[in-house]
N, C-alpha and C. Protein backbone atom coordinates (compact mmCIF):
# COMPACT_ATOMS: atom_id res chain seq x y z
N UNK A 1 0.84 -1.17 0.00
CA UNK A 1 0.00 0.00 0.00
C UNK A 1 0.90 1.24 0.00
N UNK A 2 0.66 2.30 -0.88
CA UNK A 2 1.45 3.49 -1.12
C UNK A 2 0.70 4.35 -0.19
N UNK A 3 1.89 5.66 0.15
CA UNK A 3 1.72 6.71 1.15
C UNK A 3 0.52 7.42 0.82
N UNK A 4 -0.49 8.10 0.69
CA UNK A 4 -1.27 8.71 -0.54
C UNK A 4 -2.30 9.32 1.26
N UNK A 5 -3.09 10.39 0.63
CA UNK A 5 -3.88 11.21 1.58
C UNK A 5 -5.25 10.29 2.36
N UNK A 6 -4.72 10.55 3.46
CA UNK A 6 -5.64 9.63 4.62
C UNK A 6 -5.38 8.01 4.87
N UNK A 7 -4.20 8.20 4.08
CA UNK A 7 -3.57 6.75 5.27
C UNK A 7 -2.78 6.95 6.17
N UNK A 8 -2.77 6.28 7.15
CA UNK A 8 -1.94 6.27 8.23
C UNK A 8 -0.68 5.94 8.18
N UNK A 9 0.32 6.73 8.34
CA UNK A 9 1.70 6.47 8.17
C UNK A 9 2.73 6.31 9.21
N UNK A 10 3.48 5.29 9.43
CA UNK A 10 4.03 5.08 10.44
C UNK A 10 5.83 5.71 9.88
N UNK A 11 6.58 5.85 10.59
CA UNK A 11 8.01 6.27 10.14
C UNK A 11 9.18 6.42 11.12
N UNK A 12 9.87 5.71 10.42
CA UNK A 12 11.33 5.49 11.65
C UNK A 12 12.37 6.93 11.16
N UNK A 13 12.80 7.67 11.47
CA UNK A 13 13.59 8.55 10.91
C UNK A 13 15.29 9.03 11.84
N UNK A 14 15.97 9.62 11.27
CA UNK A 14 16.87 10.44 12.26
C UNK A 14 16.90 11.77 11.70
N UNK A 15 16.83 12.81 11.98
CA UNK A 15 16.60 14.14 12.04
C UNK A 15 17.73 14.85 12.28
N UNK A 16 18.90 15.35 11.53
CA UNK A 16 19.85 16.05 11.75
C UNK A 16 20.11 17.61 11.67
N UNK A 17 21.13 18.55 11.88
CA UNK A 17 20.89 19.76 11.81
C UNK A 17 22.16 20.12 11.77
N UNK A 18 22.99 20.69 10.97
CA UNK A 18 24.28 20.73 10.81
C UNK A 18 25.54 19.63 11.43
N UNK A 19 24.98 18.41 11.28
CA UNK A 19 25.54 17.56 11.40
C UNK A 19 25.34 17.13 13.00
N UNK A 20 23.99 17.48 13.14
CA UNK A 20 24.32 17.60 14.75
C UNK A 20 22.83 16.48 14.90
N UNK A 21 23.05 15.12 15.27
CA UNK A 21 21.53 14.88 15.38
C UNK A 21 20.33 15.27 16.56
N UNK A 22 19.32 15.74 15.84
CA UNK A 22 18.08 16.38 17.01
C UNK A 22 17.29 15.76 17.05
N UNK A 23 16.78 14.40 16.82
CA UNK A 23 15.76 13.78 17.31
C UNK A 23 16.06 12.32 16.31
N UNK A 24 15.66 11.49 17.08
CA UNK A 24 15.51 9.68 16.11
C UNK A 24 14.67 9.26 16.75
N UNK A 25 13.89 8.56 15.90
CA UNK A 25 12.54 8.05 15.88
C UNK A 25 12.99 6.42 15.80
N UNK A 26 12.58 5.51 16.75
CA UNK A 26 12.99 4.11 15.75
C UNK A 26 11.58 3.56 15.67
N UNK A 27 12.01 2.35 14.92
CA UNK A 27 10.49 1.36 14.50
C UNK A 27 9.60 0.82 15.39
N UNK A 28 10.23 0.90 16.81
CA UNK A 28 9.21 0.70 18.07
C UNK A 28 8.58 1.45 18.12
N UNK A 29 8.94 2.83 17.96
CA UNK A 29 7.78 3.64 18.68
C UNK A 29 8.02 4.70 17.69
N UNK A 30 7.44 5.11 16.25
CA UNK A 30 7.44 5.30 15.21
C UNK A 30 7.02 6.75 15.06
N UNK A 31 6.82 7.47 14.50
CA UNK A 31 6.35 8.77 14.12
C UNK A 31 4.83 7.96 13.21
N UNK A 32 3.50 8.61 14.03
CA UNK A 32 2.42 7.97 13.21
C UNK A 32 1.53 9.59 13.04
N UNK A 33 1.05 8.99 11.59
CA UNK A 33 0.30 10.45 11.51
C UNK A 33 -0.55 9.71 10.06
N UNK A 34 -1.76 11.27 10.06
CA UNK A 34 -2.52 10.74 8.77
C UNK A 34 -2.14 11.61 7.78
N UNK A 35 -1.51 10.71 6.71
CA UNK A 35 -1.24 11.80 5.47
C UNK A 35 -2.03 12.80 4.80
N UNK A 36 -1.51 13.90 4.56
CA UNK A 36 -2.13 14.49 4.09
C UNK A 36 -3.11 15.58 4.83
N UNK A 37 -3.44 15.73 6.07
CA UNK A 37 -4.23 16.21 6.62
C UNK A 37 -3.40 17.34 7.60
N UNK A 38 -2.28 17.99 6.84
CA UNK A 38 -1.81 19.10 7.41
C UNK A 38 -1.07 18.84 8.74
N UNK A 39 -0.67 17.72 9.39
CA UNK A 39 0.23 17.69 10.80
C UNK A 39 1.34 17.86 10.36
N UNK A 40 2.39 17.61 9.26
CA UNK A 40 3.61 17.87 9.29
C UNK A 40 3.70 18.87 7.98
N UNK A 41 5.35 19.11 8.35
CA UNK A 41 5.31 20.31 7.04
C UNK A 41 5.38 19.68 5.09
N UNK A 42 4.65 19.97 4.55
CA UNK A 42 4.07 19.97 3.37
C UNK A 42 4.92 19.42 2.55
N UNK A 43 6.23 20.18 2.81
CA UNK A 43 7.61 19.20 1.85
C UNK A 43 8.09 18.02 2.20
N UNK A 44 7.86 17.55 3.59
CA UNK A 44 8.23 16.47 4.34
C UNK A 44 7.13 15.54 3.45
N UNK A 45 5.97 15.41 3.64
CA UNK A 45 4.91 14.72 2.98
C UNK A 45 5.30 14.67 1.68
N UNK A 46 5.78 15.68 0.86
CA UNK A 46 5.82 15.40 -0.46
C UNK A 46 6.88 14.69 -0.68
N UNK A 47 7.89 14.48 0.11
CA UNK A 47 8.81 13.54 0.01
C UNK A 47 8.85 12.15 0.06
N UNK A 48 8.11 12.01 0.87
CA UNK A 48 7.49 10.20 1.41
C UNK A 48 6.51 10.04 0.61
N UNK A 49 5.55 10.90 -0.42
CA UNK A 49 4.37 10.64 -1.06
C UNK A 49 4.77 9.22 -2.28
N UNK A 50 3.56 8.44 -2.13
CA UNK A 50 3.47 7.28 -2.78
C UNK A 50 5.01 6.08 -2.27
N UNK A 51 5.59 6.30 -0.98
CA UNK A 51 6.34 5.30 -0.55
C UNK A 51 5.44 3.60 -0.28
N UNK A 52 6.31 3.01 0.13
CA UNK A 52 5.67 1.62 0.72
C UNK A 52 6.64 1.22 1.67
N UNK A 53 5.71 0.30 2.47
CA UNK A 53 6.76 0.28 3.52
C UNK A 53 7.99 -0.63 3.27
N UNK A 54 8.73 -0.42 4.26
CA UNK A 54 10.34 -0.84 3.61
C UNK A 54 11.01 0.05 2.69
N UNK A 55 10.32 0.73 1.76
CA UNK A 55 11.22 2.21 1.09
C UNK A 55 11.86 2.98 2.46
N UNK A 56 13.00 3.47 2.28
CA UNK A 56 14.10 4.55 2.35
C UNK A 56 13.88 5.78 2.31
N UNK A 57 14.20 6.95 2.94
CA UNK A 57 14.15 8.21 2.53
C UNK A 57 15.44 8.62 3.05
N UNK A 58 15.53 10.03 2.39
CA UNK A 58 16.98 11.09 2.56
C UNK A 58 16.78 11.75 2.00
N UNK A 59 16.21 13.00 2.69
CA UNK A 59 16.06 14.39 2.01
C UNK A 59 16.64 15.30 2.93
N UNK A 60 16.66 16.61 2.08
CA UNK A 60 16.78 17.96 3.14
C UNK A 60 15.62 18.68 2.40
N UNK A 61 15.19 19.99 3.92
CA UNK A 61 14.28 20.42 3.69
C UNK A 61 15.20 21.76 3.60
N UNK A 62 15.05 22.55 3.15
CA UNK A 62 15.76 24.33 3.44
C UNK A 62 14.99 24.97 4.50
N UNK A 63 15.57 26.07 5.36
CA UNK A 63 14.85 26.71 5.99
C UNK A 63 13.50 27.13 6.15
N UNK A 64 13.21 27.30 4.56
CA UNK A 64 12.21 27.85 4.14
C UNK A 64 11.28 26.84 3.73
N UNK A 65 11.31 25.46 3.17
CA UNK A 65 10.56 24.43 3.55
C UNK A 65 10.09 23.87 4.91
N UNK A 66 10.95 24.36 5.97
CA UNK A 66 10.93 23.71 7.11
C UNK A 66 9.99 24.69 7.84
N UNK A 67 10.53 25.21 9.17
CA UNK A 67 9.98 26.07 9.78
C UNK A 67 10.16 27.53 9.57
N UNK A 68 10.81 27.95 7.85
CA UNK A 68 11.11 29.23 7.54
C UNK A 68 12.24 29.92 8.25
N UNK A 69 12.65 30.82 8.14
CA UNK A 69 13.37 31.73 8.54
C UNK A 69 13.99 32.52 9.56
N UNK A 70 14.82 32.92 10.10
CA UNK A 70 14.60 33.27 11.76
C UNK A 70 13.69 34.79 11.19
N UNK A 71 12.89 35.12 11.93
CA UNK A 71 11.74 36.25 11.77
C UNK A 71 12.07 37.12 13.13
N UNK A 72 12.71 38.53 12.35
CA UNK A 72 13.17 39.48 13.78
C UNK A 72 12.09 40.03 14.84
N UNK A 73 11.06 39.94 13.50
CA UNK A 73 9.86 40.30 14.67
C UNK A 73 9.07 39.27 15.81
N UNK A 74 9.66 38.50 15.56
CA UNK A 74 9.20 37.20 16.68
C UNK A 74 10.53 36.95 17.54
N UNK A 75 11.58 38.23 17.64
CA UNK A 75 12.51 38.26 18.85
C UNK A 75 11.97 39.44 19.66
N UNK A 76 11.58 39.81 21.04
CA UNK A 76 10.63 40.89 21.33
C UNK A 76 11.47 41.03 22.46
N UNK A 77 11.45 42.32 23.32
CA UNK A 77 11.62 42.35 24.72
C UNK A 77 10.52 42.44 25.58
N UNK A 78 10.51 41.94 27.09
CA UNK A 78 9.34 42.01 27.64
C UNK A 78 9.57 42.64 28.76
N UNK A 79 8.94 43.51 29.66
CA UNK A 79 9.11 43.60 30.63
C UNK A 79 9.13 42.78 31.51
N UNK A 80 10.66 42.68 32.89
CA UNK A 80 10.55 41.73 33.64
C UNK A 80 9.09 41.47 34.53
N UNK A 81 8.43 42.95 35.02
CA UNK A 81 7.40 42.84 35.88
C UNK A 81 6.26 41.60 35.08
N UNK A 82 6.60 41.14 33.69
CA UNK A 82 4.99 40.72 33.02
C UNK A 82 5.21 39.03 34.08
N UNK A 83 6.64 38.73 34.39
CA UNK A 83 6.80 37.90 34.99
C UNK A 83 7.07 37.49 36.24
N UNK A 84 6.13 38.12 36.91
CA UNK A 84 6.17 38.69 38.28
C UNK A 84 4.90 38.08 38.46
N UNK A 85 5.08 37.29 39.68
CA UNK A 85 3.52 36.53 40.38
C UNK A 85 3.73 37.12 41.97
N UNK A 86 3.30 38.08 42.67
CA UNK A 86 3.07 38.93 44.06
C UNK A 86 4.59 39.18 44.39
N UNK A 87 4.89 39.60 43.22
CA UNK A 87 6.32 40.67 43.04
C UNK A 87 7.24 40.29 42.92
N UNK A 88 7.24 38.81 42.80
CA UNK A 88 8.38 38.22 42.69
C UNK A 88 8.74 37.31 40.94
N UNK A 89 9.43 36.98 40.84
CA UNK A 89 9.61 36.31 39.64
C UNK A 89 10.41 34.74 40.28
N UNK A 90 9.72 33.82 39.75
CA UNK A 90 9.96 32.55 40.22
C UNK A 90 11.36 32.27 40.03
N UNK A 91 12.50 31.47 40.99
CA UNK A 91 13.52 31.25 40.44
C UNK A 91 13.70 30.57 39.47
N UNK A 92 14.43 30.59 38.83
CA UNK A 92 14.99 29.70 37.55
C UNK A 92 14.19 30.29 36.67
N UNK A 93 13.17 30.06 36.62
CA UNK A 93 12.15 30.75 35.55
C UNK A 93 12.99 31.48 34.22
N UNK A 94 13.56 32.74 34.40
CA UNK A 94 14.68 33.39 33.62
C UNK A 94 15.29 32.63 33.56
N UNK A 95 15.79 31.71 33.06
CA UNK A 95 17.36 31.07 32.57
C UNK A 95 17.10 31.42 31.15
N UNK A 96 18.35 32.18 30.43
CA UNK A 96 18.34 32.07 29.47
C UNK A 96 18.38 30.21 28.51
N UNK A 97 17.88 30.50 27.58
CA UNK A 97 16.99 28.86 27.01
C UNK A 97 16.19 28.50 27.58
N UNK A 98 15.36 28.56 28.88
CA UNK A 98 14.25 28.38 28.99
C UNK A 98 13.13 28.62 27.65
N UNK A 99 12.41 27.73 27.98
CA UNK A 99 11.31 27.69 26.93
C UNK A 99 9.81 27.81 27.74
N UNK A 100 9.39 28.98 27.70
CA UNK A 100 8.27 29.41 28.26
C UNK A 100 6.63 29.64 27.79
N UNK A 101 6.28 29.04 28.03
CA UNK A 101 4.35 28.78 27.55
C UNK A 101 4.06 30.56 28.32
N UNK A 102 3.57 31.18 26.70
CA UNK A 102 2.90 32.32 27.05
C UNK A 102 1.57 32.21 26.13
N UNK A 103 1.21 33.19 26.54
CA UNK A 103 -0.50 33.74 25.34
C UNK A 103 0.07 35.31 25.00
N UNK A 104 -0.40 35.35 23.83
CA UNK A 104 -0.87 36.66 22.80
C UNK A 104 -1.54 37.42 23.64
N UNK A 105 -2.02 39.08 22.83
CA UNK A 105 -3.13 39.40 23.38
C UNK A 105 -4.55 39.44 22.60
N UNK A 106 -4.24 38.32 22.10
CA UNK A 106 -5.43 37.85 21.15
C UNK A 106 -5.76 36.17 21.82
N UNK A 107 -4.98 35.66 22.90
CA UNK A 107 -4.91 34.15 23.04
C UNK A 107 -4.67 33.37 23.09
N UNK A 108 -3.76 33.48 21.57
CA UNK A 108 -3.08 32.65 21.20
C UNK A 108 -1.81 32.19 22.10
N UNK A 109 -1.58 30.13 21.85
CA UNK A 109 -0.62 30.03 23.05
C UNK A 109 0.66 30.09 22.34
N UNK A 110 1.49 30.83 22.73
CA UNK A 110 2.98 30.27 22.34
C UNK A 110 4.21 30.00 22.70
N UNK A 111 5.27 29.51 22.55
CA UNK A 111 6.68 28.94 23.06
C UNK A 111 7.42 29.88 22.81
N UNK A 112 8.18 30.93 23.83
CA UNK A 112 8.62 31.46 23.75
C UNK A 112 10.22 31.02 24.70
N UNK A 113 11.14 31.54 23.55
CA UNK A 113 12.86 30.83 24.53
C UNK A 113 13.26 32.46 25.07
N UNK A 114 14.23 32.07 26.33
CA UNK A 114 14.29 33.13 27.23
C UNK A 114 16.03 33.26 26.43
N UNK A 115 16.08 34.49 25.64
CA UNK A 115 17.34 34.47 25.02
C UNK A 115 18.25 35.55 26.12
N UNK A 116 17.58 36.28 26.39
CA UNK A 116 19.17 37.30 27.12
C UNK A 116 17.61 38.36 28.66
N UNK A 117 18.99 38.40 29.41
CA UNK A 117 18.21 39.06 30.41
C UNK A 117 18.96 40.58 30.60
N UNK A 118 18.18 41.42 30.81
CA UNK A 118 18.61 42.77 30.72
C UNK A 118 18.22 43.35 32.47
N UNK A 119 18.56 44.56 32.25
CA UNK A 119 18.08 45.12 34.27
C UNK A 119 16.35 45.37 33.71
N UNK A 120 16.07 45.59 32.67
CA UNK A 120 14.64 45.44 33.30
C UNK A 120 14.17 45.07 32.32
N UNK A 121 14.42 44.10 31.24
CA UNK A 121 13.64 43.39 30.45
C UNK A 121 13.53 41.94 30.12
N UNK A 122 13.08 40.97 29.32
CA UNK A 122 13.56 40.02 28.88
C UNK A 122 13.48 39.84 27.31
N UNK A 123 14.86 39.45 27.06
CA UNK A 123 14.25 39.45 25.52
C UNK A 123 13.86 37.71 25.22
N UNK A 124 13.03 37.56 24.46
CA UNK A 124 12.16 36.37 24.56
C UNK A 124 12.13 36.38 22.79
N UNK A 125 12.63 35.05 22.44
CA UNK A 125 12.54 34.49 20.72
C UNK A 125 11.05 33.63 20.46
N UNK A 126 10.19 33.95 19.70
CA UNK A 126 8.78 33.22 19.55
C UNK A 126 9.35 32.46 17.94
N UNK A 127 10.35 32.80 17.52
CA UNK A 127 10.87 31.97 16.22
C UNK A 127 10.70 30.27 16.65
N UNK A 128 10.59 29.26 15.89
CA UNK A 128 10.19 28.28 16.04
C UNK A 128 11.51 27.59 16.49
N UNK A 129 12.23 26.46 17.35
CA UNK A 129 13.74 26.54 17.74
C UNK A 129 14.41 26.17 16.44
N UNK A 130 13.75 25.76 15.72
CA UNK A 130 14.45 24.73 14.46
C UNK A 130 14.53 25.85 12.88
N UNK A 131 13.88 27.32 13.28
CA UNK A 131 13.87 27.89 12.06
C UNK A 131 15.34 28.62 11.66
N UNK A 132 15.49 29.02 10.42
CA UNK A 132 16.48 29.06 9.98
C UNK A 132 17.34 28.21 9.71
N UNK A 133 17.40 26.96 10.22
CA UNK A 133 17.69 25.67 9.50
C UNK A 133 17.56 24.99 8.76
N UNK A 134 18.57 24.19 7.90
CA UNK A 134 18.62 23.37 7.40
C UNK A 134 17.81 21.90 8.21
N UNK A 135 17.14 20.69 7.23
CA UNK A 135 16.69 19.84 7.80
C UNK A 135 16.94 18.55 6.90
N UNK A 136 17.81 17.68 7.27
CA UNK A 136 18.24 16.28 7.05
C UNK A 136 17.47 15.05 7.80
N UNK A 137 16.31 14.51 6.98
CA UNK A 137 15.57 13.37 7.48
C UNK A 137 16.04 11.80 6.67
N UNK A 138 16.78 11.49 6.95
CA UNK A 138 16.67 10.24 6.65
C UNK A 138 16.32 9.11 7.43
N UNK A 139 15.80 8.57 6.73
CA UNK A 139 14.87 6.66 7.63
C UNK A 139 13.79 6.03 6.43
N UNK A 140 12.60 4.82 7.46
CA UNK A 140 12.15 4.11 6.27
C UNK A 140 11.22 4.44 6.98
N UNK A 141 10.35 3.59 5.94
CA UNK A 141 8.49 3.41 6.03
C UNK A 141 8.56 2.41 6.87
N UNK A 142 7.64 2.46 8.12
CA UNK A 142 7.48 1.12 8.71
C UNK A 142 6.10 0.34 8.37
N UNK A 143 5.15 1.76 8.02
CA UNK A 143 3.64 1.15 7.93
C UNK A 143 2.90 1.71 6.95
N UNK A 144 1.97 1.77 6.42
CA UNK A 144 1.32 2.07 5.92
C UNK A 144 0.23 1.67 6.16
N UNK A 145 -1.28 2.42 6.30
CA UNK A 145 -2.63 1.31 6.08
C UNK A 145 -3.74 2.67 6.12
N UNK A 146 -4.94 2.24 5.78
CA UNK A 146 -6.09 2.88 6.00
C UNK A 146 -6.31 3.47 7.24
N UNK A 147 -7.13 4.70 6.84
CA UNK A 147 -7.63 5.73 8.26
C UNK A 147 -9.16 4.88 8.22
N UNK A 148 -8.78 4.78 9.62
CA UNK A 148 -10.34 4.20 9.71
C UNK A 148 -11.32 5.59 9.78
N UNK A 149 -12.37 5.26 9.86
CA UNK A 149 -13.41 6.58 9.92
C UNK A 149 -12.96 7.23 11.02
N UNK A 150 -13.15 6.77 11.87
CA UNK A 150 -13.34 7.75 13.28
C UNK A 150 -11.65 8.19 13.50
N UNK A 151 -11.07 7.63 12.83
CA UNK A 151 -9.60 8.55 12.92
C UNK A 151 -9.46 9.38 12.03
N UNK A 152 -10.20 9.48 10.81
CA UNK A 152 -10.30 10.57 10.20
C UNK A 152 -11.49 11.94 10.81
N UNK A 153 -12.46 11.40 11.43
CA UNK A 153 -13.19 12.48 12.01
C UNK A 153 -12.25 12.90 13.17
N UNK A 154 -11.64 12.05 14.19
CA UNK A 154 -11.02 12.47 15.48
C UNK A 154 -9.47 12.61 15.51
N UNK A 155 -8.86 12.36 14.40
CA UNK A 155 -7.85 12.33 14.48
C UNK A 155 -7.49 11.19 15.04
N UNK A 156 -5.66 10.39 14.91
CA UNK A 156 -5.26 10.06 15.62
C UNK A 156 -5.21 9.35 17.15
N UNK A 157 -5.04 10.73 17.79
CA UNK A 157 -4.81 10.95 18.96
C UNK A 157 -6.18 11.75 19.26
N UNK A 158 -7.40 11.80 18.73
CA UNK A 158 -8.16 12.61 19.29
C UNK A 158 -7.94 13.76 19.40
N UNK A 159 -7.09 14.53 18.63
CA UNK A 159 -6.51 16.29 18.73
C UNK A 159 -7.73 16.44 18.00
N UNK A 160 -8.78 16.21 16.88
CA UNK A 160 -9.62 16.83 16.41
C UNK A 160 -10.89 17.04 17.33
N UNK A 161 -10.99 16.25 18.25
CA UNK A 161 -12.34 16.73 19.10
C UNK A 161 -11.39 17.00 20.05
N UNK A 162 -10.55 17.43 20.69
CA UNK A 162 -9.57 18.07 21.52
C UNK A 162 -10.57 19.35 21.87
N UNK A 163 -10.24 19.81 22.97
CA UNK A 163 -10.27 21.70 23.30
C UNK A 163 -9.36 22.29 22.70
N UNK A 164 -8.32 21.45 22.81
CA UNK A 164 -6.76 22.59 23.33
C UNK A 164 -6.67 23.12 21.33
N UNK A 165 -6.59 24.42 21.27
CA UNK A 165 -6.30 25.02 20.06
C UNK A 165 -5.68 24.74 19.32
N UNK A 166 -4.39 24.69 20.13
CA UNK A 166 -3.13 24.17 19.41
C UNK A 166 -3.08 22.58 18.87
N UNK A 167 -3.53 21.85 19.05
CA UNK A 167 -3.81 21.06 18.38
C UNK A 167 -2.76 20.32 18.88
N UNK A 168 -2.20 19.21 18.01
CA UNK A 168 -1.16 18.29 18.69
C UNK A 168 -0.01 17.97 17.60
N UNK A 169 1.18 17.59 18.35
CA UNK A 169 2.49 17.73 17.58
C UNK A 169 2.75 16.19 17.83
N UNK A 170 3.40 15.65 16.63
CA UNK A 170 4.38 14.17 16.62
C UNK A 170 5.07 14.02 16.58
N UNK A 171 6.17 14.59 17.44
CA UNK A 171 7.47 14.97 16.81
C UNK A 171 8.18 16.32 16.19
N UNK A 172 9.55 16.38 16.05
CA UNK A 172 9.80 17.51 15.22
C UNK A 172 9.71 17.81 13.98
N UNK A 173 9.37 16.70 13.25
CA UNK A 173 8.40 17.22 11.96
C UNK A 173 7.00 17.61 11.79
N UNK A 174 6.43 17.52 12.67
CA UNK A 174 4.84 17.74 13.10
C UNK A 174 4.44 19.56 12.51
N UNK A 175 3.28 19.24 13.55
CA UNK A 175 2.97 20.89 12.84
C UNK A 175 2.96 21.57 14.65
N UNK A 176 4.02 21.36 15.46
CA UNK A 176 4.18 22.05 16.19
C UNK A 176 4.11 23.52 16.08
């Protein structure tokens, strides 16, 4: 059975980044997702499209296939007080590389890394950690098969009748 939209795809991979590996997936416990239905990025899919299992892959994605670009406007400063709970700011909290769950002022949730601390600000990166990179996936198909119905109405993992907005990630190819 070939990779094709709304089958379920299973995938063993290793994930590199200037020679540096950032994540491996093996055949136990696989990267599973339904093709085609927007969870990972678009060039990744078009790469594995019409595989079978036991096929091979080795691609790179460019920055700009991947998670795009580093974007200056998603490096911001914040005031330290926004991180202040009854005047204090939690320890550790500030470490630069921290990766911090904030909201918009529209809602929206996002991952923000704690890049540099100033006397009264923080500057905080909302760039995705992996953008501006290069992306080296090589691995195989482990599975292939039909979406059953109710994994096409619910997803997966149930992220489609989920609350949570953000929806759900599989990994670092996902649509984190």
């Amino acid at each position: 059975m070939k990779i094709e939209k709304n089958k379920v795809v299973s995938l063993s991979y290793t994930l590199t980044v200037e020679g540096d590996t950032i994540e491996t997936v093996n055949e136990k416990n696989p990267l599973k997702f339904i093709f085609g239905t927007g969870y990972l990025l678009p060039k990744f899919e078009e790469n594995v499209l019409n595989k079978v299992v036991g096929d091979t892959f080795d691609f790179k994605l460019s920055a700009k296939e991947g998670y795009g670009e580093v974007n200056s406007d998603a490096i911001v400063e914040l005031p330290v007080d926004m991180f202040k709970i009854d005047g204090k700011v939690e320890d550790g909290l500030l470490t630069i590389g921290n990766v911090l769950p904030m909201q918009d002022s529209d809602g929206n949730r996002l991952q923000g890394t704690v890049e540099e601390l100033k006397e009264d600000v923080v500057v905080m990166n909302f760039n995705h950690p992996l953008a501006g990179s290069e992306l080296h996936f090589k691995g195989e198909v482990v599975e292939v098969r039909d979406s059953t119905p109710e994994e096409l109405i619910n997803g997966l993992y149930g992220e489609k009748a989920s609350s949570c907005s953000s929806g759900s990630c599989s990994g670092c190819s996902g649509g984190c």
